[in-house]
Structures are given as structure tokens and as C-alpha cells.
C-alpha atoms as a PDB file:
ATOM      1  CA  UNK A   1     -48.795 -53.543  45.874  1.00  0.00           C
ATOM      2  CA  UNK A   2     -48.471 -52.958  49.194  1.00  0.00           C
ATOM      3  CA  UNK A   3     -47.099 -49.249  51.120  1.00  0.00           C
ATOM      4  CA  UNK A   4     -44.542 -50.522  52.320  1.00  0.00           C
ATOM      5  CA  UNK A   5     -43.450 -52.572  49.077  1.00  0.00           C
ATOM      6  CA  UNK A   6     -43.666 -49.323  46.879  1.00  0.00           C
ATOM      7  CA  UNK A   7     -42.106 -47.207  49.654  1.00  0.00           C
ATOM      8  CA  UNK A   8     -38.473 -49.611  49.155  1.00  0.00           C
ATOM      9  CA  UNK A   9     -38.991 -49.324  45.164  1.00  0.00           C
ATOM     10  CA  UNK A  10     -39.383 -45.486  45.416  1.00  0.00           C
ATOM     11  CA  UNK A  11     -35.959 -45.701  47.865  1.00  0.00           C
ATOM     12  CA  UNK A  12     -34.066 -47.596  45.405  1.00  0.00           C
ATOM     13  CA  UNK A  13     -34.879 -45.270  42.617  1.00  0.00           C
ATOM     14  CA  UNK A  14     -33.774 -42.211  44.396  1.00  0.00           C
ATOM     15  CA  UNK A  15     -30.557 -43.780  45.108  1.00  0.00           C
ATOM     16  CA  UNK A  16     -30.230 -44.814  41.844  1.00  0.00           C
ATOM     17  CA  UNK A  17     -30.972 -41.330  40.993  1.00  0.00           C
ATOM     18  CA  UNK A  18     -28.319 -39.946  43.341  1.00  0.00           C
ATOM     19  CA  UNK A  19     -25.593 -41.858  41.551  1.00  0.00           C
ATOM     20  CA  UNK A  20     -26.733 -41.189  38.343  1.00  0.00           C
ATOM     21  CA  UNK A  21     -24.468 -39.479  36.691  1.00  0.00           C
ATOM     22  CA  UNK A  22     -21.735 -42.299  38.363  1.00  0.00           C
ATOM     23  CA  UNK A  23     -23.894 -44.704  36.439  1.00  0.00           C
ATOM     24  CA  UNK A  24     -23.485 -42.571  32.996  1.00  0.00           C
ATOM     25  CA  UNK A  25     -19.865 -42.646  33.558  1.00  0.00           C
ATOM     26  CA  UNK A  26     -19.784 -46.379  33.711  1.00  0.00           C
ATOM     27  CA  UNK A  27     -22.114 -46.849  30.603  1.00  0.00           C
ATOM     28  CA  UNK A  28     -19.891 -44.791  28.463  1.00  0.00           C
ATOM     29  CA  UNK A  29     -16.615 -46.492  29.812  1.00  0.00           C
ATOM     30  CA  UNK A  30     -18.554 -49.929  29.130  1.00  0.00           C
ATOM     31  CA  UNK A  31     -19.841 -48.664  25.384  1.00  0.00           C
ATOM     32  CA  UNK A  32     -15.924 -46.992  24.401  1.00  0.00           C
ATOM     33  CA  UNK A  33     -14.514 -50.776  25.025  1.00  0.00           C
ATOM     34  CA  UNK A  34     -16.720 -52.099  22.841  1.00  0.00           C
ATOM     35  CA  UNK A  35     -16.152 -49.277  20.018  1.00  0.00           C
ATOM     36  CA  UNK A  36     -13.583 -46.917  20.968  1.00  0.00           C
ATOM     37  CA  UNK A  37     -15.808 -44.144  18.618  1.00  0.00           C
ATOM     38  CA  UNK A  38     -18.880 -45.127  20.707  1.00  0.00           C
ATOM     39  CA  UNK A  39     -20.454 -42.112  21.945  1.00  0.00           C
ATOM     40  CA  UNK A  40     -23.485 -41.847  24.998  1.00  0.00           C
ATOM     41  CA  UNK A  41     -25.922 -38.949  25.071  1.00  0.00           C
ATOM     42  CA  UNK A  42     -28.878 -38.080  27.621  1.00  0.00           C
ATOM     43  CA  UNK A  43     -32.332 -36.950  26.472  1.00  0.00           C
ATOM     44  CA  UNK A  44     -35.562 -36.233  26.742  1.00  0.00           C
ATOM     45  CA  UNK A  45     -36.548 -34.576  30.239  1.00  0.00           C
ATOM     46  CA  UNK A  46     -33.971 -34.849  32.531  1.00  0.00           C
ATOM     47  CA  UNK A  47     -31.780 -33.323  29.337  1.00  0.00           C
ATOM     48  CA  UNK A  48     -34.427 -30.598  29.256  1.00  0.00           C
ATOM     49  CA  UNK A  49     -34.501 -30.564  33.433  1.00  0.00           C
ATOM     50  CA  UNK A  50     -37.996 -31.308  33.142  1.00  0.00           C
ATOM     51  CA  UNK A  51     -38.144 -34.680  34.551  1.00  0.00           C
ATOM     52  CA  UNK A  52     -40.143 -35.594  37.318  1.00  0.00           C
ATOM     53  CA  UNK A  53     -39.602 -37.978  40.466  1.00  0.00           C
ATOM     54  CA  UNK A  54     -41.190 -40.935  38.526  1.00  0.00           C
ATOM     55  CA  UNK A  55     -39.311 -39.800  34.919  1.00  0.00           C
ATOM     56  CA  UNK A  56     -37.201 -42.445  33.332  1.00  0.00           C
ATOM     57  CA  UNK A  57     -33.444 -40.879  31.991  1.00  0.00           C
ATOM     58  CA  UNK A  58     -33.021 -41.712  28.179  1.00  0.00           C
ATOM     59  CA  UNK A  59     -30.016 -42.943  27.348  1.00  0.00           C
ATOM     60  CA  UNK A  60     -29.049 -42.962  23.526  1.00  0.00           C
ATOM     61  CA  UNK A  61     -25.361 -44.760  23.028  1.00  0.00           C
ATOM     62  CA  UNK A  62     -24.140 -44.313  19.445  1.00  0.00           C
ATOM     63  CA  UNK A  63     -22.028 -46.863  18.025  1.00  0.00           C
ATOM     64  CA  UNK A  64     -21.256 -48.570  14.468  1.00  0.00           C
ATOM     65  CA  UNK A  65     -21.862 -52.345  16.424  1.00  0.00           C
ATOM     66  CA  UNK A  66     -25.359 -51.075  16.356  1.00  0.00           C
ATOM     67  CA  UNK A  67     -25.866 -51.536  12.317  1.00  0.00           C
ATOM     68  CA  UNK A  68     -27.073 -54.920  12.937  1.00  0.00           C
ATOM     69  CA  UNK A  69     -29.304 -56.534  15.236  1.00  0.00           C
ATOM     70  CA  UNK A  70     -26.825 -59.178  16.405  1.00  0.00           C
ATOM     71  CA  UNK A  71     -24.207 -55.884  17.250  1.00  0.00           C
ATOM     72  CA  UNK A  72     -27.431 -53.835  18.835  1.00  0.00           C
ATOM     73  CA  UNK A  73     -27.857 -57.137  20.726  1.00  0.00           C
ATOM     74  CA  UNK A  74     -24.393 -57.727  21.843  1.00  0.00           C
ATOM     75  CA  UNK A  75     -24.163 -53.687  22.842  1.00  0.00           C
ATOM     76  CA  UNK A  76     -27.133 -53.657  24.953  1.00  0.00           C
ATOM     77  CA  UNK A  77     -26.140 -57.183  27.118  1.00  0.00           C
ATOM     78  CA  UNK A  78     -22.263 -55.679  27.547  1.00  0.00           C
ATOM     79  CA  UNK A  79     -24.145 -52.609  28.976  1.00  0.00           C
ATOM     80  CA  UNK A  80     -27.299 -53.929  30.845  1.00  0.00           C
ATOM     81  CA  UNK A  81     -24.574 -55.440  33.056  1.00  0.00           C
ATOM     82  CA  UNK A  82     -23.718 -51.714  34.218  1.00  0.00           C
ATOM     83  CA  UNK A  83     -27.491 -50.981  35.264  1.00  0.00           C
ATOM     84  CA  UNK A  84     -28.894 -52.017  38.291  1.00  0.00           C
ATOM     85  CA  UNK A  85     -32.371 -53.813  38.167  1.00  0.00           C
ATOM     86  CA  UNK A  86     -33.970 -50.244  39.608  1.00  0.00           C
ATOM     87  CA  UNK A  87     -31.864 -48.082  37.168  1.00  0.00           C
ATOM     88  CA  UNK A  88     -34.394 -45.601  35.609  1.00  0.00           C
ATOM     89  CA  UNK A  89     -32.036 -45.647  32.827  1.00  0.00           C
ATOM     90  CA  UNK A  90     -34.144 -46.087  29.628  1.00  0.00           C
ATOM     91  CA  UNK A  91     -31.065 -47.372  27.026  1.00  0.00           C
ATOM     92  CA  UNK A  92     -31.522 -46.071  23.132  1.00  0.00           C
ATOM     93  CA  UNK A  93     -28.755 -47.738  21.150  1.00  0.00           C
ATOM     94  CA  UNK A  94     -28.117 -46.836  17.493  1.00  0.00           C
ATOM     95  CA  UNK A  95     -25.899 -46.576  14.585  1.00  0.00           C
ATOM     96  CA  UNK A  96     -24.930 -43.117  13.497  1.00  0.00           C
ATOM     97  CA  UNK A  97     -27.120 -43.417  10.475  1.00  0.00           C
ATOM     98  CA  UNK A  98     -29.876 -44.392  12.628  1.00  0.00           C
ATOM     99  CA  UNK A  99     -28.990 -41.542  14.772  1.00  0.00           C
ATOM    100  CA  UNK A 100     -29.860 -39.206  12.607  1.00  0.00           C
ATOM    101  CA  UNK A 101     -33.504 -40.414  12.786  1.00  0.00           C
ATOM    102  CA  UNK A 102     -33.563 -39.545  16.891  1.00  0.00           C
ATOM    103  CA  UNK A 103     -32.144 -36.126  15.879  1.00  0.00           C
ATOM    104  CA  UNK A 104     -35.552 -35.443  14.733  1.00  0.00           C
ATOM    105  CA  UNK A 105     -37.239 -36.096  18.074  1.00  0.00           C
ATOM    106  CA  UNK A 106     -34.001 -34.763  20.583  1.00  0.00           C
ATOM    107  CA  UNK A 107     -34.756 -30.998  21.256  1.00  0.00           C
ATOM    108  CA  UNK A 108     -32.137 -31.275  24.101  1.00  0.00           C
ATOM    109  CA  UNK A 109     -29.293 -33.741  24.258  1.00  0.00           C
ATOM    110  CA  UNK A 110     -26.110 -33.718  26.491  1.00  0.00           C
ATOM    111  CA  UNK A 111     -22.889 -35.899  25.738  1.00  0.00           C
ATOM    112  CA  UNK A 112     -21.521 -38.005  28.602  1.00  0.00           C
END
């Protein structure tokens, strides 16, 4: 890859970065039409405010569509059309049962 390639990827991440929390907004407005009880968290480092410039943000989006494949499939399509191609979003989706599995793992975790 060339300087000047990686030097426009690194741009577009930092202004994806800078509307970030914009971004959050959207996904949550995005996963509530789809299941009004939906609910979006963010975790892992940048929950912690640990993540660095090449971190991705974790994304977990709890919803009841999510207790079968075809509903985890339908949720993350409806909301990969809210993330840009350079989002660093990293999207988690689960049902609340399987929620209770990444409560294990989330040390940190802030509601949108």
C-alpha cells in the first residue's frame, strides 16, 4: 500500500471518528424502528477510554429480532446501511438471552 493510499484511509477514519457519536445516534434510531425495545450499547476500549487511533468501537445492539439467524440477518443489513464503508464501527447484535453471555466479557458498557 502506498503513503499516500494509507494517508486518505487514516483521513477517512478520523472523520469517521469525529462524527462518531452522530453515527451511534443513527444506529440506535435505525435498530428502535426495527424493535421499538431495541437497545445499542458501546464497549470494549473506547467504553473504557482506552482505545487507540487504530481501535475499532464495539457496537453491541440488543434486540428480540436477533433470536434467529434470519432476524440477526435482517438487523445487521437495516443497520450496515447507517455505516459508512470506513466506519470503525465493529457491530455485535444479540438477543437479550444472548446478551447475557457478552455481560461476561463487558467490564465497561455505555447505552446510546
Amino acid at each position: 500500500m502506498s503513503v499516500e493510499l494509507f494517508k486518505r484511509l487514516w483521513e477517512r477514519r478520523a472523520e469517521e471518528l469525529d462524527k462518531l457519536w452522530h453515527t451511534l445516534e443513527r444506529l440506535k434510531k435505525a435498530a428502535t424502528e426495527l424493535d421499538p425495545k431495541a437497545r445499542v450499547y458501546v464497549f470494549g476500549s473506547f467504553a473504557r477510554g482506552t482505545a487507540r487511533p487504530d481501535s475499532d468501537v464495539d457496537v453491541l445492539v440488543v434486540t428480540e429480532l436477533a433470536s434467529t439467524e434470519e432476524g440477526r440477518l435482517a438487523v445487521r443489513m437495516a443497520l450496515g446501511e447507517v455505516l459508512s464503508p470506513h466506519s470503525p464501527v465493529e457491530l455485535h447484535i444479540a438477543s437479550t438471552e444472548q446478551f447475557k453471555w457478552y455481560l461476561q466479557f463487558m467490564d465497561v458498557f455505555i447505552e446510546v
